[in-house]
PDB file of N, CA and C in Angstrom:
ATOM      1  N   UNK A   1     155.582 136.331 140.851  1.00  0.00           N
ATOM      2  CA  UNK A   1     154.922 136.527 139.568  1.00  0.00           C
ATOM      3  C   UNK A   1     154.584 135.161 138.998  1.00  0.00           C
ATOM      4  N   UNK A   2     153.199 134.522 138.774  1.00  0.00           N
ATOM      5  CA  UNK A   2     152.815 133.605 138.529  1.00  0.00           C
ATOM      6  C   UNK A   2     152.432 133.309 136.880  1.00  0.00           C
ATOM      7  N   UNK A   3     152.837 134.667 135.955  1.00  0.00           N
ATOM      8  CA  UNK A   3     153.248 134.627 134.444  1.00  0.00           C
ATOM      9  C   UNK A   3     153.952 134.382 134.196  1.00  0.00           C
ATOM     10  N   UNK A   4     154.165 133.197 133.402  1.00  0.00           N
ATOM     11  CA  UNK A   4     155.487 133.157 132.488  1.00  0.00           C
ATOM     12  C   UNK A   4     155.501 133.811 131.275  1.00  0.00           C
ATOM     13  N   UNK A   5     157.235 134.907 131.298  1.00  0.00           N
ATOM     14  CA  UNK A   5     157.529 135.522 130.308  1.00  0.00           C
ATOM     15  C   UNK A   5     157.166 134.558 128.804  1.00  0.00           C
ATOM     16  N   UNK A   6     157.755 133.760 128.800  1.00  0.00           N
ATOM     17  CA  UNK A   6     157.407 132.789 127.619  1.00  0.00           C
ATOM     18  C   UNK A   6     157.202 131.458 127.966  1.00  0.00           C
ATOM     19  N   UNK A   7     156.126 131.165 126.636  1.00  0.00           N
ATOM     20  CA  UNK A   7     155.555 129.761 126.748  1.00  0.00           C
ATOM     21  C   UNK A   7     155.654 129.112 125.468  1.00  0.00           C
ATOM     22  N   UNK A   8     155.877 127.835 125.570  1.00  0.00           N
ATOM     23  CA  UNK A   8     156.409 127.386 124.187  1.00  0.00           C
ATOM     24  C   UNK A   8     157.049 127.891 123.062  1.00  0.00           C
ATOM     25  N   UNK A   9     158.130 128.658 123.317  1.00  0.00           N
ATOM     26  CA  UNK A   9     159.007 129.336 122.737  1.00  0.00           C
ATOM     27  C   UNK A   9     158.158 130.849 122.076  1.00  0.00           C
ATOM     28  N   UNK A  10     157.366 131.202 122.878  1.00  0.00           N
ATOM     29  CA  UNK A  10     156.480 132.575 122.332  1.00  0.00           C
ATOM     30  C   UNK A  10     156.370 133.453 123.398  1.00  0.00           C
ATOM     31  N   UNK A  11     155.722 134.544 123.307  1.00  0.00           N
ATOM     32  CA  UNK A  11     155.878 135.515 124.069  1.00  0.00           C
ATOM     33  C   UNK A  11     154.782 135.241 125.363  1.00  0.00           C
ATOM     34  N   UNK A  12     154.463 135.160 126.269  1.00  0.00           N
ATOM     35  CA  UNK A  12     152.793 134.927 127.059  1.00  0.00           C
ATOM     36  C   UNK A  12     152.582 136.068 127.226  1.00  0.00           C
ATOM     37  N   UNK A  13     153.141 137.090 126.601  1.00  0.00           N
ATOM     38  CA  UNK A  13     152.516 138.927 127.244  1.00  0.00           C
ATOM     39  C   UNK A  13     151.761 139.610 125.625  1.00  0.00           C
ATOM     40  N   UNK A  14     151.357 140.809 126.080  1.00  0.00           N
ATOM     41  CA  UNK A  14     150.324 141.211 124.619  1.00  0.00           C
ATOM     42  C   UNK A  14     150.918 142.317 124.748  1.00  0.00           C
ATOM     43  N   UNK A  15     150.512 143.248 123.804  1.00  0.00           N
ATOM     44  CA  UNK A  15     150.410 144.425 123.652  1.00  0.00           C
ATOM     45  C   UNK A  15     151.546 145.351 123.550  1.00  0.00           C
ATOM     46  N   UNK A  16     151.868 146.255 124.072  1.00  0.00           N
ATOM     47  CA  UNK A  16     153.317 147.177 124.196  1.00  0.00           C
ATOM     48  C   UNK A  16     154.348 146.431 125.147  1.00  0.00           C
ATOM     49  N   UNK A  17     153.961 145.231 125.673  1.00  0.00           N
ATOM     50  CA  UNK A  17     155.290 144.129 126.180  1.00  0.00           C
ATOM     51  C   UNK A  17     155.288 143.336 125.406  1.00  0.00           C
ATOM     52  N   UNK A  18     154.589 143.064 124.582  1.00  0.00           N
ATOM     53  CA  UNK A  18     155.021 141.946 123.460  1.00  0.00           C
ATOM     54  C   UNK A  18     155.655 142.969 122.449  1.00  0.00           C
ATOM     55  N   UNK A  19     155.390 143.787 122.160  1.00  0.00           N
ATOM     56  CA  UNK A  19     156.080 144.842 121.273  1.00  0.00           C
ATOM     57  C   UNK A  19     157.180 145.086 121.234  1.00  0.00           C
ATOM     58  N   UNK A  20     157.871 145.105 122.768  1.00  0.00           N
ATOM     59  CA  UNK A  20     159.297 145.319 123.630  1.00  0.00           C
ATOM     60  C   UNK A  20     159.839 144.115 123.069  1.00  0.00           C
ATOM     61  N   UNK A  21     158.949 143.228 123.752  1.00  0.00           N
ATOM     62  CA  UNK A  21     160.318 141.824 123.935  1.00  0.00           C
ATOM     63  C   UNK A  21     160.460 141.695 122.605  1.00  0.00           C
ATOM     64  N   UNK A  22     159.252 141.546 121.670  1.00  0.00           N
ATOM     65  CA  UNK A  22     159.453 141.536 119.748  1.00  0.00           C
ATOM     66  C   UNK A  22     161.034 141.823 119.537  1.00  0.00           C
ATOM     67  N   UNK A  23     161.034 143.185 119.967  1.00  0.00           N
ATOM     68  CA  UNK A  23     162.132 144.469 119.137  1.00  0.00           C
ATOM     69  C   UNK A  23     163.392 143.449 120.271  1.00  0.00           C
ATOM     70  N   UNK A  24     163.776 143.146 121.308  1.00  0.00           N
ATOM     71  CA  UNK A  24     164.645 143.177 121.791  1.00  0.00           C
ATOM     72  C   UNK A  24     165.641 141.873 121.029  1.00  0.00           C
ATOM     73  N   UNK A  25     167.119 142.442 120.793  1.00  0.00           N
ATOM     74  CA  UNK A  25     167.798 141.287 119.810  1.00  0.00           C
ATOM     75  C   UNK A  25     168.970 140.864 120.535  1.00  0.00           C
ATOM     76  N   UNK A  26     169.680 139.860 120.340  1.00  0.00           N
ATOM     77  CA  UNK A  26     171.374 139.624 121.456  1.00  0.00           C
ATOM     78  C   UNK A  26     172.343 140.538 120.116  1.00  0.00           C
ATOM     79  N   UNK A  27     171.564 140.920 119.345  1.00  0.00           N
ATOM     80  CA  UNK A  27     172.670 141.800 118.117  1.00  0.00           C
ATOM     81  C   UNK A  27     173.162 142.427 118.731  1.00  0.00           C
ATOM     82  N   UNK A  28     172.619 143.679 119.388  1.00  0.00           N
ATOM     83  CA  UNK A  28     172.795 144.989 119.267  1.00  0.00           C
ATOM     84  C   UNK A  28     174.130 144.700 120.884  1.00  0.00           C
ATOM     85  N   UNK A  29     173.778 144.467 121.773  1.00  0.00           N
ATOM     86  CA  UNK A  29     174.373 144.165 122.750  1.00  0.00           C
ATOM     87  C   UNK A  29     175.719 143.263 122.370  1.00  0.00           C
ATOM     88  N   UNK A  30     175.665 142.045 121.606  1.00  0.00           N
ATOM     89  CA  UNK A  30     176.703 141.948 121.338  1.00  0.00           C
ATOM     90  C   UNK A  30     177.380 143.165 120.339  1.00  0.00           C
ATOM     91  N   UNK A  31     177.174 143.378 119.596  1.00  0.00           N
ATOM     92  CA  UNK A  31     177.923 144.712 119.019  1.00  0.00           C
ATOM     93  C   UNK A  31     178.687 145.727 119.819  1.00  0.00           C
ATOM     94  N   UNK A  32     178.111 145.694 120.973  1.00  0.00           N
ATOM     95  CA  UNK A  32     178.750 146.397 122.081  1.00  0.00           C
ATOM     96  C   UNK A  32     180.082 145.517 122.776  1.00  0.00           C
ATOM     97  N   UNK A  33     179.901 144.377 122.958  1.00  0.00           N
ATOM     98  CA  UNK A  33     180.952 143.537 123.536  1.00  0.00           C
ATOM     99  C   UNK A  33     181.770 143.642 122.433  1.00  0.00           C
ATOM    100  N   UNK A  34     181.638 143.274 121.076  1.00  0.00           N
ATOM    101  CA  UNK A  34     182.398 143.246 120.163  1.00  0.00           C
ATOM    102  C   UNK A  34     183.620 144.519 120.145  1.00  0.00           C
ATOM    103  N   UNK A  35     182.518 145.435 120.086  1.00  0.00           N
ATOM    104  CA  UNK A  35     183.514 146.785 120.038  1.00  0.00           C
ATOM    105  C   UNK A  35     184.376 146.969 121.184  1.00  0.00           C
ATOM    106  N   UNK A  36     183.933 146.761 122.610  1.00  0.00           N
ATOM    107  CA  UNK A  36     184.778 146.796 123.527  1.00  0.00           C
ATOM    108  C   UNK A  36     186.020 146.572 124.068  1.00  0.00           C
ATOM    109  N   UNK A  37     185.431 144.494 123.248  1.00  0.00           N
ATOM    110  CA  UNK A  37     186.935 144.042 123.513  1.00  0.00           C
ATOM    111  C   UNK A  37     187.874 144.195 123.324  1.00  0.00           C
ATOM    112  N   UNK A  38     187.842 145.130 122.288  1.00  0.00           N
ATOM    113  CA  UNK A  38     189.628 145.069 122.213  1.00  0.00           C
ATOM    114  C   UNK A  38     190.251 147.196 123.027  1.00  0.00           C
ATOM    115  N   UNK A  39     189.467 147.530 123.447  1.00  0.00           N
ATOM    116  CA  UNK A  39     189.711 148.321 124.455  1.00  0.00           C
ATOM    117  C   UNK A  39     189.900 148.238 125.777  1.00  0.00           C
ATOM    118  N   UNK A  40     190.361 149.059 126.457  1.00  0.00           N
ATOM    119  CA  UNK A  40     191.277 149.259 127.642  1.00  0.00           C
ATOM    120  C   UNK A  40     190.264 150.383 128.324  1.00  0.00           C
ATOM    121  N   UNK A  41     188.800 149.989 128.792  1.00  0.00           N
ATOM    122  CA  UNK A  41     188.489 150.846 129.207  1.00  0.00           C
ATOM    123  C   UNK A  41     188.717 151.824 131.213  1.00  0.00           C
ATOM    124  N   UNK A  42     189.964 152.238 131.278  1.00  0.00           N
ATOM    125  CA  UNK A  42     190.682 152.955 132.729  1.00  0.00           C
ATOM    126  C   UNK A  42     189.851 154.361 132.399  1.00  0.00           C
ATOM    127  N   UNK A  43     189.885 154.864 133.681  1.00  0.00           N
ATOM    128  CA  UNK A  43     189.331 155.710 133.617  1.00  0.00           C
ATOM    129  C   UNK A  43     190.186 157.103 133.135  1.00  0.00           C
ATOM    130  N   UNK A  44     189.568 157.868 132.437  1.00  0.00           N
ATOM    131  CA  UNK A  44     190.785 158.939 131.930  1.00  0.00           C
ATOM    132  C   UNK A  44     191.564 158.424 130.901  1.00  0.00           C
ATOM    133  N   UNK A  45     191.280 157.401 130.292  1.00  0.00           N
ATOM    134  CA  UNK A  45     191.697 157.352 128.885  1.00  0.00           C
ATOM    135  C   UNK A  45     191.379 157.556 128.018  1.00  0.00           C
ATOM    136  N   UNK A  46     192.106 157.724 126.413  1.00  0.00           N
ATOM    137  CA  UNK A  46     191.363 157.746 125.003  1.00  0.00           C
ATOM    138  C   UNK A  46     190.347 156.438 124.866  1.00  0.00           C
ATOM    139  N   UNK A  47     190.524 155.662 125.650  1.00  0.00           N
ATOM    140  CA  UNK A  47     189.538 154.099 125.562  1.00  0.00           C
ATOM    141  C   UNK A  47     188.539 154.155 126.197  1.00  0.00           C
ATOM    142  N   UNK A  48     188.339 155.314 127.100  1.00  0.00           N
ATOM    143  CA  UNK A  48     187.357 155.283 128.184  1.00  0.00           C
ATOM    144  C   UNK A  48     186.357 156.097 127.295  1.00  0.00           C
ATOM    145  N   UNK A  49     187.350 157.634 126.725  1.00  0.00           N
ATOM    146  CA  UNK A  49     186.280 158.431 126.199  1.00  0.00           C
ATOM    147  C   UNK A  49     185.928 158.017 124.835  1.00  0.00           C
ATOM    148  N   UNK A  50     186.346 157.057 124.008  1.00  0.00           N
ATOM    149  CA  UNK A  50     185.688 156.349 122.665  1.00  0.00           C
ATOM    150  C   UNK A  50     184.957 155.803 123.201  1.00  0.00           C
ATOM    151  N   UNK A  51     184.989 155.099 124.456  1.00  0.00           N
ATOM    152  CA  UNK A  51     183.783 154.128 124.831  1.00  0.00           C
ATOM    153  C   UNK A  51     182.179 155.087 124.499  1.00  0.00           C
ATOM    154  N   UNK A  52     183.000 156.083 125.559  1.00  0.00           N
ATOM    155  CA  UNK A  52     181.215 156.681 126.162  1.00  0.00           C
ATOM    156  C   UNK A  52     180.797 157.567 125.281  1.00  0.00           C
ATOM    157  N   UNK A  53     181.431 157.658 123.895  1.00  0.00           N
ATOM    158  CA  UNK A  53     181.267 158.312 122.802  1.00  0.00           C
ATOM    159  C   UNK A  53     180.549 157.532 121.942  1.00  0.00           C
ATOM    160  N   UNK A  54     181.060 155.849 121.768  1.00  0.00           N
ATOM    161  CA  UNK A  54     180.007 155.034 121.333  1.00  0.00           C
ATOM    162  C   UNK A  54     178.287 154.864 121.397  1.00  0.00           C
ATOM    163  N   UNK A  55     178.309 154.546 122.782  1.00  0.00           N
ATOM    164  CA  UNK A  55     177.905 154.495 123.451  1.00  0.00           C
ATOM    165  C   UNK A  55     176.379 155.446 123.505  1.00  0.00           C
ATOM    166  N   UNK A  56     177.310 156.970 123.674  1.00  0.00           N
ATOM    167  CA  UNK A  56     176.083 158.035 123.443  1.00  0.00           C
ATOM    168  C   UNK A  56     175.673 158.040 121.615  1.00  0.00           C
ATOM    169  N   UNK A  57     176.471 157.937 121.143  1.00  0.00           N
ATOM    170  CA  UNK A  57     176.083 157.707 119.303  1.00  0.00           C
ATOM    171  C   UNK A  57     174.907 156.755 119.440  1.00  0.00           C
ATOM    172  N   UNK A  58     174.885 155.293 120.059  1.00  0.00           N
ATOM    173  CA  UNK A  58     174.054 154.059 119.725  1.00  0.00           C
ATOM    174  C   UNK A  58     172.788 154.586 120.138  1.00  0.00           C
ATOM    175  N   UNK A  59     172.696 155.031 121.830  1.00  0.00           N
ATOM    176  CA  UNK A  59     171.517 155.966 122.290  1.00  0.00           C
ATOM    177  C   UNK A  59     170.838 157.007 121.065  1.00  0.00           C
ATOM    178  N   UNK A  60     171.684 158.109 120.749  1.00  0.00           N
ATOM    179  CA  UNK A  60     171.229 158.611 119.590  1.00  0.00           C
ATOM    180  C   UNK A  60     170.490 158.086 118.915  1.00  0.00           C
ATOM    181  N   UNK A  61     171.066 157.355 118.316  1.00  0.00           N
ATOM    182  CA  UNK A  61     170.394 156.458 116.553  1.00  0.00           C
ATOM    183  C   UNK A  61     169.509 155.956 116.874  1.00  0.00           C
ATOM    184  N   UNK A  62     169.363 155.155 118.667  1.00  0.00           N
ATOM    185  CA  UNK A  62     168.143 155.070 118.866  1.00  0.00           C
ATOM    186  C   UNK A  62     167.239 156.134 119.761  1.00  0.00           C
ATOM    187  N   UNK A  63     166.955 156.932 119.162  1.00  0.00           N
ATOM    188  CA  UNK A  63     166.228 158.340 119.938  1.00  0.00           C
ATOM    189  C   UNK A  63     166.268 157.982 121.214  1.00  0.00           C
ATOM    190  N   UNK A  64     167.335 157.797 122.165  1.00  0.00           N
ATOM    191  CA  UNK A  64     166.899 157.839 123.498  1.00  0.00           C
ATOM    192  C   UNK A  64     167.339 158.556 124.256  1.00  0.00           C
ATOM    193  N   UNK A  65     166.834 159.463 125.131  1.00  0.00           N
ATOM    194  CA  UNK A  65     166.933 160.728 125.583  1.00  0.00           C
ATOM    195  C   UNK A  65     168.260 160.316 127.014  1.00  0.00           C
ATOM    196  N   UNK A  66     169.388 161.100 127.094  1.00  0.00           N
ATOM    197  CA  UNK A  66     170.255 160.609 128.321  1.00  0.00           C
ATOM    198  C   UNK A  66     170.916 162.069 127.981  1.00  0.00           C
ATOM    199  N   UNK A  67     171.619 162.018 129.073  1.00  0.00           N
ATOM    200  CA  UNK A  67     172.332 162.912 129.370  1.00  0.00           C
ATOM    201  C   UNK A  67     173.752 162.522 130.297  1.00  0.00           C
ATOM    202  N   UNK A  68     175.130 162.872 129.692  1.00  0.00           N
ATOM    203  CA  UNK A  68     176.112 162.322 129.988  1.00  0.00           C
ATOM    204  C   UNK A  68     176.701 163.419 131.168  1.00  0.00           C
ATOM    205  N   UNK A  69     176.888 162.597 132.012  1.00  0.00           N
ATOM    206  CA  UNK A  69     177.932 163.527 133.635  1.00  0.00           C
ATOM    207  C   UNK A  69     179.424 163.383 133.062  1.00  0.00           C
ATOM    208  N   UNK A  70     180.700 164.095 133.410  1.00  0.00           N
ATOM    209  CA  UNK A  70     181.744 163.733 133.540  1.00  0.00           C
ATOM    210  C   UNK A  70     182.296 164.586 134.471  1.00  0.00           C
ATOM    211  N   UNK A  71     182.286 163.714 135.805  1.00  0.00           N
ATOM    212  CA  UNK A  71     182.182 164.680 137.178  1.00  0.00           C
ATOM    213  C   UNK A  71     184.149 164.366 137.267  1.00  0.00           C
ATOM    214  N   UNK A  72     184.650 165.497 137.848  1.00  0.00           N
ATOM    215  CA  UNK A  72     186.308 165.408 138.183  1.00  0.00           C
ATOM    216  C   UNK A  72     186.544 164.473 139.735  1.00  0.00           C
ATOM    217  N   UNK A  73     187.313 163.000 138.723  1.00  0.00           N
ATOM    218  CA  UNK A  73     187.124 162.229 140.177  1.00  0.00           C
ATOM    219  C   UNK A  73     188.495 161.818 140.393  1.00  0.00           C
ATOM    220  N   UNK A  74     188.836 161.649 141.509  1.00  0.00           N
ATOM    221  CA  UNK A  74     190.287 161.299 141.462  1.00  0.00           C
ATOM    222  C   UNK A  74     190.679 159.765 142.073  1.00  0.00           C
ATOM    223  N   UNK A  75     190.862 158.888 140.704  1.00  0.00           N
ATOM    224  CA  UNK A  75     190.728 157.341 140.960  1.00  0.00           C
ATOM    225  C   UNK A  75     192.398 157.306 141.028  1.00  0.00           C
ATOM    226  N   UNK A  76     192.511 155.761 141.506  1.00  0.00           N
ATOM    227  CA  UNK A  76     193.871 155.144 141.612  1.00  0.00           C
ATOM    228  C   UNK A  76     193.748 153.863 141.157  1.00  0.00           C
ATOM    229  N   UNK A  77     194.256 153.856 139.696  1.00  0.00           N
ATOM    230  CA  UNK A  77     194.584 152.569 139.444  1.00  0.00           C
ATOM    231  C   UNK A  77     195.949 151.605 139.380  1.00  0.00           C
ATOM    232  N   UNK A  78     195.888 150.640 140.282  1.00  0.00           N
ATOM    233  CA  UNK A  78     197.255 150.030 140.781  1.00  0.00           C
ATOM    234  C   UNK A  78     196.977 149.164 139.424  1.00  0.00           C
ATOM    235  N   UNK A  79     198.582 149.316 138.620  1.00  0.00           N
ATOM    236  CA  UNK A  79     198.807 148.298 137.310  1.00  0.00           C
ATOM    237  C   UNK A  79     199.343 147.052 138.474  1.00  0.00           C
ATOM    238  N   UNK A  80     200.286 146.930 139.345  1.00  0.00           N
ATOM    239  CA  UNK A  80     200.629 145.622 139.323  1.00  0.00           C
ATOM    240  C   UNK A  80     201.233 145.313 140.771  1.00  0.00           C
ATOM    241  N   UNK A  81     201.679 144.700 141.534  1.00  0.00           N
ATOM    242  CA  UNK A  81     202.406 144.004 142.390  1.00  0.00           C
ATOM    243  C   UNK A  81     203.018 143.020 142.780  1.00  0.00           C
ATOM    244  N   UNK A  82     203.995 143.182 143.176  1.00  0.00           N
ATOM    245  CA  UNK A  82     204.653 141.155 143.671  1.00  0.00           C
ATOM    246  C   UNK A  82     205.482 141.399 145.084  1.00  0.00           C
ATOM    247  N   UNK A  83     205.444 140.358 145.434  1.00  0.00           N
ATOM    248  CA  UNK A  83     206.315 140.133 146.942  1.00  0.00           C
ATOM    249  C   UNK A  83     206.951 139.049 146.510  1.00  0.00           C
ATOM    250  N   UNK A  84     208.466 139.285 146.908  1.00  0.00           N
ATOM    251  CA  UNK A  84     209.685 137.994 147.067  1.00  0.00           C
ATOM    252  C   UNK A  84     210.139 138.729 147.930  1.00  0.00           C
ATOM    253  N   UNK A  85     211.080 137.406 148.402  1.00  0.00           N
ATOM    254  CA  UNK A  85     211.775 137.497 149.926  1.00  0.00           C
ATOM    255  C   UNK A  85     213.090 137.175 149.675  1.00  0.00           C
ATOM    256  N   UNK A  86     214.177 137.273 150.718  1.00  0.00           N
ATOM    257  CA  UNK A  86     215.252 137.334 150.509  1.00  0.00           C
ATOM    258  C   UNK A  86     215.477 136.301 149.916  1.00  0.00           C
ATOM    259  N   UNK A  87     215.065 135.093 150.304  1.00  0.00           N
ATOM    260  CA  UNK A  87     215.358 133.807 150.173  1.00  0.00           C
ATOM    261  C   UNK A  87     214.550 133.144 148.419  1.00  0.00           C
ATOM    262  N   UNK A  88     214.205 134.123 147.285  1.00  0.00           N
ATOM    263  CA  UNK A  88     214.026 133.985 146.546  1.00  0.00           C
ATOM    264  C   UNK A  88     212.395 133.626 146.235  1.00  0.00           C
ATOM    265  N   UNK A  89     211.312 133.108 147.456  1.00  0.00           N
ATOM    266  CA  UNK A  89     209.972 132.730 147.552  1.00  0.00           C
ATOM    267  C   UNK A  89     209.029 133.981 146.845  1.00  0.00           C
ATOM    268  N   UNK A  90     208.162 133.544 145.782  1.00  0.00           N
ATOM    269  CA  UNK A  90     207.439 134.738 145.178  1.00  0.00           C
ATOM    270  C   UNK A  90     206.162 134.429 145.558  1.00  0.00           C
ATOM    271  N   UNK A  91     205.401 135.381 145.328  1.00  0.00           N
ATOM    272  CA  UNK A  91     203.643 135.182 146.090  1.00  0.00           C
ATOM    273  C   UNK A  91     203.102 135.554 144.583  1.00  0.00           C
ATOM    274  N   UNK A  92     201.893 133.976 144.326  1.00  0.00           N
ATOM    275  CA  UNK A  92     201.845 133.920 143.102  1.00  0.00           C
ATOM    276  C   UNK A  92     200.253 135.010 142.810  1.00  0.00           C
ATOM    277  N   UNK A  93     199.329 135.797 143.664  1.00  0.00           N
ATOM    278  CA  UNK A  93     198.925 137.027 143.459  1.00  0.00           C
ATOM    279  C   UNK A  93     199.053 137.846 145.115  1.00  0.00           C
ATOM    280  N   UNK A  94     199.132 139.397 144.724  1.00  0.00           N
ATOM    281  CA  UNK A  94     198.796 140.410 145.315  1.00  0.00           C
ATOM    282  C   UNK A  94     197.869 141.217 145.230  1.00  0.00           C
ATOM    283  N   UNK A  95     197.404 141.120 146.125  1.00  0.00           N
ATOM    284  CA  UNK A  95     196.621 142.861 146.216  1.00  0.00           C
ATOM    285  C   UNK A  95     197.007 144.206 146.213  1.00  0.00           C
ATOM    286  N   UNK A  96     196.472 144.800 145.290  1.00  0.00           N
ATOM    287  CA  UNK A  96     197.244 145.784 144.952  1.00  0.00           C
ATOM    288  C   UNK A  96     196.669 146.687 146.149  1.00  0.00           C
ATOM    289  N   UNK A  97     197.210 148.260 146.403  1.00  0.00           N
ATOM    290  CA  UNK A  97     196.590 149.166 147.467  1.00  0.00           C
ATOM    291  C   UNK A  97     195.986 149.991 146.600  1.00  0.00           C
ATOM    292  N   UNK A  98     195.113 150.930 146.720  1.00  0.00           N
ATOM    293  CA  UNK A  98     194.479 151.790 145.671  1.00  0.00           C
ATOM    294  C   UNK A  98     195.480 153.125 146.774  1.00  0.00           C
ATOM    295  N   UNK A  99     195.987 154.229 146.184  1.00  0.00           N
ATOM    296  CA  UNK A  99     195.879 155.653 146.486  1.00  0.00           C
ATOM    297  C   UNK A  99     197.767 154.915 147.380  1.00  0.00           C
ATOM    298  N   UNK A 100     198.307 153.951 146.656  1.00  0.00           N
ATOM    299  CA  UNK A 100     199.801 153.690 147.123  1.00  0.00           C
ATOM    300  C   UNK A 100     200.828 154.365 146.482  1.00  0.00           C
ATOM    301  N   UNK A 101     201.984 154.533 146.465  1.00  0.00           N
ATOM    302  CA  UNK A 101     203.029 155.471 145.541  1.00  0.00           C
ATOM    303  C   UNK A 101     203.039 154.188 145.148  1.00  0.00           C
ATOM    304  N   UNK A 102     204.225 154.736 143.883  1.00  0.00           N
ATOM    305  CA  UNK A 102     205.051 153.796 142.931  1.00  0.00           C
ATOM    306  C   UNK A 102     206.218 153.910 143.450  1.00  0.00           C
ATOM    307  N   UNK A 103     206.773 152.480 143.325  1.00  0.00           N
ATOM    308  CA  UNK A 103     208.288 152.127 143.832  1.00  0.00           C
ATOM    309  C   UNK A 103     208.433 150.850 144.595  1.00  0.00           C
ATOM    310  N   UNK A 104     209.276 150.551 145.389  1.00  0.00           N
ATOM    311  CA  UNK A 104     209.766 149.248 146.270  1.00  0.00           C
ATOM    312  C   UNK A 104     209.979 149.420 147.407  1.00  0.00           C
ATOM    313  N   UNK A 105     209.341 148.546 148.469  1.00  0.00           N
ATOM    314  CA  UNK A 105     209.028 148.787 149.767  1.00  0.00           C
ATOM    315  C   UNK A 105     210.119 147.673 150.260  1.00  0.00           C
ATOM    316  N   UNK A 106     210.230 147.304 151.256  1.00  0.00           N
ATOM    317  CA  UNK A 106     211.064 146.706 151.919  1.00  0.00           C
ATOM    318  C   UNK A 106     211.147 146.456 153.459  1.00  0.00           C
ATOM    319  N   UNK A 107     210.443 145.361 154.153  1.00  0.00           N
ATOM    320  CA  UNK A 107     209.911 145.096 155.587  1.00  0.00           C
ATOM    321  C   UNK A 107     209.979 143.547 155.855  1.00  0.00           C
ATOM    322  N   UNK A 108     209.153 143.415 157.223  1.00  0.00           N
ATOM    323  CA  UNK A 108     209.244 141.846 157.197  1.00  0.00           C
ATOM    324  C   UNK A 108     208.254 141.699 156.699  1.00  0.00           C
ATOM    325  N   UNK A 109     208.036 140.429 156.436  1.00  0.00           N
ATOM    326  CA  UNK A 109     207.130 139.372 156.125  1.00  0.00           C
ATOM    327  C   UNK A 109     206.584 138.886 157.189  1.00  0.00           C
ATOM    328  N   UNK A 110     205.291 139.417 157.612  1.00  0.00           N
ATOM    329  CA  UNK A 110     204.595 138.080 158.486  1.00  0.00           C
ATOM    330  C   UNK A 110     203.445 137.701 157.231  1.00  0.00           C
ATOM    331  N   UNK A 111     203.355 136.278 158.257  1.00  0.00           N
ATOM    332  CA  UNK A 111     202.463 135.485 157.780  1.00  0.00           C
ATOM    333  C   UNK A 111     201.571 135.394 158.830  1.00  0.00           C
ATOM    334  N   UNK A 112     200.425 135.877 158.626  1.00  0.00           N
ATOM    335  CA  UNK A 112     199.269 135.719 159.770  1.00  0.00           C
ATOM    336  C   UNK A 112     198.137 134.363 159.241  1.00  0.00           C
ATOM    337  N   UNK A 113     198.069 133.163 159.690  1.00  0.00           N
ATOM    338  CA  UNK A 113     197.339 132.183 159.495  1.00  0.00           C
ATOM    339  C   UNK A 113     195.871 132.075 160.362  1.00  0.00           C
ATOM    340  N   UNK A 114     194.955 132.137 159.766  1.00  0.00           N
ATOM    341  CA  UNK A 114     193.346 132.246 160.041  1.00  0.00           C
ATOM    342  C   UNK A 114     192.411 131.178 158.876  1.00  0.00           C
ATOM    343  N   UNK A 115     192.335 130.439 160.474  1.00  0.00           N
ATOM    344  CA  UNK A 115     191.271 129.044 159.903  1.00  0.00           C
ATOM    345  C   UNK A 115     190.111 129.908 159.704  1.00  0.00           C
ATOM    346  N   UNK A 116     189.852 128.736 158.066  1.00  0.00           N
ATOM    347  CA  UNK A 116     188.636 128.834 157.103  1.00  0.00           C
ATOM    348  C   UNK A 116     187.522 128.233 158.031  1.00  0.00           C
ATOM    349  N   UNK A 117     186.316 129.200 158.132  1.00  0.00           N
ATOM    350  CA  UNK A 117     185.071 128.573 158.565  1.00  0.00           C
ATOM    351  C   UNK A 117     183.954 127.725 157.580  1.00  0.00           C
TER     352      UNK A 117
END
């Protein structure tokens, strides 16, 4: 594309794309980060469904036509993990497993070493 969106701090497009980019603000989007942050959005929570309740309200107010799915899915979210060894050595992150029980496992330790290309 050999147009530039903008030229000297102005729009280089006319008509119903200059109209768009006009209306478009970092408000409204930040308003969204704003509200977010301080939620916990997991799936299947009260944080998940205020989200997408927001969310469809803002669409609203701005007449925009959507339609919300909430299909029955069955996620696994791992809160946490650690490995130490007998000898007191902790591993400073893990990967968690998705679809693992809860509880404490107990095996050897290998260490498999694979040079970086």
């Amino acid at each position: 594309m050999d147009q530039r969106l903008y030229e000297n701090g102005a729009p280089s497009v006319s008509g119903i794309d200059e109209s768009i980019i006009n209306s478009v603000s970092v408000a409204e989007p930040w308003t969204v980060v704003e509200r977010f942050a301080g939620l916990e959005r997991v799936s299947g929570t009260d944080d998940e469904r205020e989200s997408a309740a927001y969310l469809t309200d803002r669409l609203d107010s701005f007449g925009v036509d959507h339609e919300m799915f909430e299909p029955e899915l069955y996620l696994s979210t791992p809160h946490g993990a650690e490995i130490e060894t007998d000898n007191g050595w902790r591993s400073e992150t893990v990967k968690t497993v998705s679809f693992s029980g809860s509880g404490t496992a107990e095996g050897d330790l290998i260490y498999i070493y694979r040079e970086r290309r």
